[in-house]
N, C-alpha and C. Protein backbone atom coordinates (compact mmCIF):
# COMPACT_ATOMS: atom_id res chain seq x y z
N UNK A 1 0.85 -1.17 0.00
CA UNK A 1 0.00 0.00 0.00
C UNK A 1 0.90 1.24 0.00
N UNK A 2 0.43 1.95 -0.68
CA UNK A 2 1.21 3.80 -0.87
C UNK A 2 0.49 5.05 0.34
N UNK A 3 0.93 5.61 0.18
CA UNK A 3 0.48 6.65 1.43
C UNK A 3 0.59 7.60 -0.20
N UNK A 4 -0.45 8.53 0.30
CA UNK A 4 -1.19 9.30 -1.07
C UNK A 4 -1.49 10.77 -0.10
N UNK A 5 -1.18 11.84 -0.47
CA UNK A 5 -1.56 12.97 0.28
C UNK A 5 -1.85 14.00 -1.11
N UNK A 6 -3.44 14.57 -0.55
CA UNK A 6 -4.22 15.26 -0.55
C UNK A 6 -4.52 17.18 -0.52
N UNK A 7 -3.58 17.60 -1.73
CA UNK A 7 -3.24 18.83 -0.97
C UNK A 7 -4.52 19.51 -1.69
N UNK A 8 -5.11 20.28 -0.97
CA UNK A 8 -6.54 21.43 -1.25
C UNK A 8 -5.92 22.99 -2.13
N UNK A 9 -6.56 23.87 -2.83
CA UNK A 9 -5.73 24.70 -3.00
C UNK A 9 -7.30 25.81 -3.39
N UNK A 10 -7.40 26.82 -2.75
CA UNK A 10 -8.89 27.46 -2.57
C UNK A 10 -8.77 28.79 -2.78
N UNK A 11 -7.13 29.12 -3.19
CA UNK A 11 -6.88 30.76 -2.83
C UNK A 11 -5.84 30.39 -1.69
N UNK A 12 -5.67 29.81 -1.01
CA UNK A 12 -4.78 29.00 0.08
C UNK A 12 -4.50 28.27 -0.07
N UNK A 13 -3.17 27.76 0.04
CA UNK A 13 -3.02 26.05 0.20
C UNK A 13 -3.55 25.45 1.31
N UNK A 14 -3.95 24.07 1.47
CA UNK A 14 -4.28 23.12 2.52
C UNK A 14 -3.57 21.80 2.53
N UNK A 15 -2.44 21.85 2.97
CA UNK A 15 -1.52 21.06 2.90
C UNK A 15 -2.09 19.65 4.10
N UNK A 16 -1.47 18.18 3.00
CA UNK A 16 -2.51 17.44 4.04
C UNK A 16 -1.05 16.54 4.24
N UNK A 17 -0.63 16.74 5.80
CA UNK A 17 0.72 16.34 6.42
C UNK A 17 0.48 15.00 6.81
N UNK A 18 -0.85 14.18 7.05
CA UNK A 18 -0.97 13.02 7.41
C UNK A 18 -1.44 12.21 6.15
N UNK A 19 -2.06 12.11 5.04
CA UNK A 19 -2.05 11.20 4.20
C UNK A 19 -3.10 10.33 3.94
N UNK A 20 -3.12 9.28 3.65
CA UNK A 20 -3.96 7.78 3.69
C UNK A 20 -3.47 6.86 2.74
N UNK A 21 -3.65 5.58 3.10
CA UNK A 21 -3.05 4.58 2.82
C UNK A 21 -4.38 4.02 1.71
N UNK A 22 -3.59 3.78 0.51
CA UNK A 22 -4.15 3.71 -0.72
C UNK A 22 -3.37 2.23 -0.97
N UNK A 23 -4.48 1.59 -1.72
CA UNK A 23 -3.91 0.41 -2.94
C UNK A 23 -3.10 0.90 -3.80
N UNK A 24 -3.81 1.81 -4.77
CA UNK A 24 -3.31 1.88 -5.92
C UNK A 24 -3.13 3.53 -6.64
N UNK A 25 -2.93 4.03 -7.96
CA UNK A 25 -3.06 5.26 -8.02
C UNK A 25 -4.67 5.21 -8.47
N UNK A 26 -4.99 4.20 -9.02
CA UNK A 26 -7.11 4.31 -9.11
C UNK A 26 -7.13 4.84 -7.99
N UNK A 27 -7.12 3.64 -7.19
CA UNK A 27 -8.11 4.31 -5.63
C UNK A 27 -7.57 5.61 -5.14
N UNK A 28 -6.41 5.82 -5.16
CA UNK A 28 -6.04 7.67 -4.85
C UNK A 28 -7.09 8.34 -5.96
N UNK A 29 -7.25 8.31 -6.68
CA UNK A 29 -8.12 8.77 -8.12
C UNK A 29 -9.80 9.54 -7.42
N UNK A 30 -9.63 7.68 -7.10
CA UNK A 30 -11.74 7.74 -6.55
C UNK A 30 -11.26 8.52 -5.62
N UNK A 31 -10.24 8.48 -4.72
CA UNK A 31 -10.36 9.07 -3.10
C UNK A 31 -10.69 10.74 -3.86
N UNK A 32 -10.10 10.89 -4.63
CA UNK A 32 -9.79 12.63 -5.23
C UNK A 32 -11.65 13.17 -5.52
N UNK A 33 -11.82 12.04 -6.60
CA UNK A 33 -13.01 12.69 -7.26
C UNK A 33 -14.31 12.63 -5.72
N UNK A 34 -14.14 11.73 -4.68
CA UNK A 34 -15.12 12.13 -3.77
C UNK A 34 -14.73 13.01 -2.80
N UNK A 35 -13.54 13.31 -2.58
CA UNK A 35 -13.14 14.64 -1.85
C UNK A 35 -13.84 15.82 -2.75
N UNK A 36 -14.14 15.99 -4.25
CA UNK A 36 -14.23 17.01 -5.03
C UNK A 36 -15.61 16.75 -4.67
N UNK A 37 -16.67 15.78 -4.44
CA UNK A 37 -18.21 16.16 -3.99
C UNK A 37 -18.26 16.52 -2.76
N UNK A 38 -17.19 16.38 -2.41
CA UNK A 38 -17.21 16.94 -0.88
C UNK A 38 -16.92 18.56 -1.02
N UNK A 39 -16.11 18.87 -1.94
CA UNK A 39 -15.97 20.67 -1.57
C UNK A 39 -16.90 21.54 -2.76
N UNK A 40 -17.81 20.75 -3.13
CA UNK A 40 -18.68 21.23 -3.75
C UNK A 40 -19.80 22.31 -3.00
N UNK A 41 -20.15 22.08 -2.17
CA UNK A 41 -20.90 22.55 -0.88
C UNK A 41 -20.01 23.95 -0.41
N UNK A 42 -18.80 23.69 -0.95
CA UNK A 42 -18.06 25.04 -0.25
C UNK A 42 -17.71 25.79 -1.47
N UNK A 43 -17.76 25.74 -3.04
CA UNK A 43 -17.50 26.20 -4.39
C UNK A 43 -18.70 27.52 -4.08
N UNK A 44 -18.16 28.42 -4.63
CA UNK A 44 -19.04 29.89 -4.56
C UNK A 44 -18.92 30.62 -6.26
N UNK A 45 -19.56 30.95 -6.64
CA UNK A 45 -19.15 31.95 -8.25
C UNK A 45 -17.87 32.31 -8.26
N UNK A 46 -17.64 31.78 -9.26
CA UNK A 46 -16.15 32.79 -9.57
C UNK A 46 -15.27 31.81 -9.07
N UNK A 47 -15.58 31.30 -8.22
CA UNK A 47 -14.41 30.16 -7.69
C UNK A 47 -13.18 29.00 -8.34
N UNK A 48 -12.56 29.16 -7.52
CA UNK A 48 -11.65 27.81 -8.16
C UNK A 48 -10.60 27.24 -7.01
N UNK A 49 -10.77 26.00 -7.08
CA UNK A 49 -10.41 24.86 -6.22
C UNK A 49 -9.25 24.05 -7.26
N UNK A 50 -8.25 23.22 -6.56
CA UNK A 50 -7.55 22.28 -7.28
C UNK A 50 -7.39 20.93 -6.25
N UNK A 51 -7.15 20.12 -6.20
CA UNK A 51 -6.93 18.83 -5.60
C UNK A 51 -5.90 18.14 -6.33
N UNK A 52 -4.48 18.48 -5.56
CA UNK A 52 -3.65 17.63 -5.98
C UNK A 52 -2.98 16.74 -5.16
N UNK A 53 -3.26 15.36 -5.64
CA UNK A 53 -2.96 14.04 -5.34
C UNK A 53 -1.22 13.46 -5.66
N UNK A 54 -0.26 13.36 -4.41
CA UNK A 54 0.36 13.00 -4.62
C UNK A 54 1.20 11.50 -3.76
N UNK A 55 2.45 10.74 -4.12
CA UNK A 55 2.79 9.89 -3.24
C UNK A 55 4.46 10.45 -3.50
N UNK A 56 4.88 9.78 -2.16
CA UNK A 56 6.10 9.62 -2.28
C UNK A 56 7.31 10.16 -3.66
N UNK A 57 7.14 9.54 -4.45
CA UNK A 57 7.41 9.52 -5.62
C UNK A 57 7.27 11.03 -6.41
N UNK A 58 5.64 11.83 -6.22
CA UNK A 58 5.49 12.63 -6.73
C UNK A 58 3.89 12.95 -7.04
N UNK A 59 3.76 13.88 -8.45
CA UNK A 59 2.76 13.97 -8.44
C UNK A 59 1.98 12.84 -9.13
N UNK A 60 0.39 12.70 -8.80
CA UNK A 60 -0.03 11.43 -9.33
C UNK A 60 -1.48 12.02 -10.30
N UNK A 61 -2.45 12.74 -10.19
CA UNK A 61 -3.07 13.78 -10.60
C UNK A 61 -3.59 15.04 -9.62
N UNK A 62 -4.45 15.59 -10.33
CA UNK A 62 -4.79 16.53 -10.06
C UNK A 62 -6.83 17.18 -10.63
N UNK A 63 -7.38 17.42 -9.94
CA UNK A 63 -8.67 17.76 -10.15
C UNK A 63 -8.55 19.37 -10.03
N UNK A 64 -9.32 20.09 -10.99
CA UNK A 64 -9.91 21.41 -10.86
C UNK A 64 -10.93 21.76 -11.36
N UNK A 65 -11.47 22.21 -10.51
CA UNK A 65 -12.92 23.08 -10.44
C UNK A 65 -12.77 24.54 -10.60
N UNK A 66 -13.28 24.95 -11.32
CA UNK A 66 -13.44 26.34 -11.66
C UNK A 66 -14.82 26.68 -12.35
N UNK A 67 -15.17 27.40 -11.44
CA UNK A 67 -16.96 28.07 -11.26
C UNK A 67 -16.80 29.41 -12.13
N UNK A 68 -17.93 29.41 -12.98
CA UNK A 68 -18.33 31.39 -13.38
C UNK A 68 -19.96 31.25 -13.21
N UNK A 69 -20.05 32.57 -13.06
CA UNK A 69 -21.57 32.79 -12.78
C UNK A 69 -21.66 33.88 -14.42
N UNK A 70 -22.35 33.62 -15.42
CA UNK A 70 -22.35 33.69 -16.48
C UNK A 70 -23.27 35.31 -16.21
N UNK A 71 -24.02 35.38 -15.88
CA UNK A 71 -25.43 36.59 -15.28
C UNK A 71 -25.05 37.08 -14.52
């Protein structure tokens, strides 16, 4: 198993110093895309979020959200 850390990025970084213990880079993947329904609830207009997923090694991906309010 890999240890996979979770860094948030909102306008701030949110650096995640403890991790979780992952199978594989999939399951770091799924862990990413349900952390991203998780900060959905906190996304506002105009916004933009990133989620980058990394191990040991480096980077593994990355998710971004970026909101416009068109009106």
């Amino acid at each position: 198993m890999t240890r996979y850390f979770f860094q948030i990025t909102n306008g701030a970084p949110h650096d995640d110093d403890v991790g979780e213990e992952l199978q594989d880079d999939h399951a770091a993947w799924v862990c990413a895309k349900r952390l991203a329904r998780d900060i959905e609830d906190s996304l506002h207009p105009n916004g933009n979020w990133q989620v980058e997923v990394h191990d040991a090694s480096g980077p593994v991906c990355v998710l971004r959200i970026q909101s416009k309010m068109l009106r």
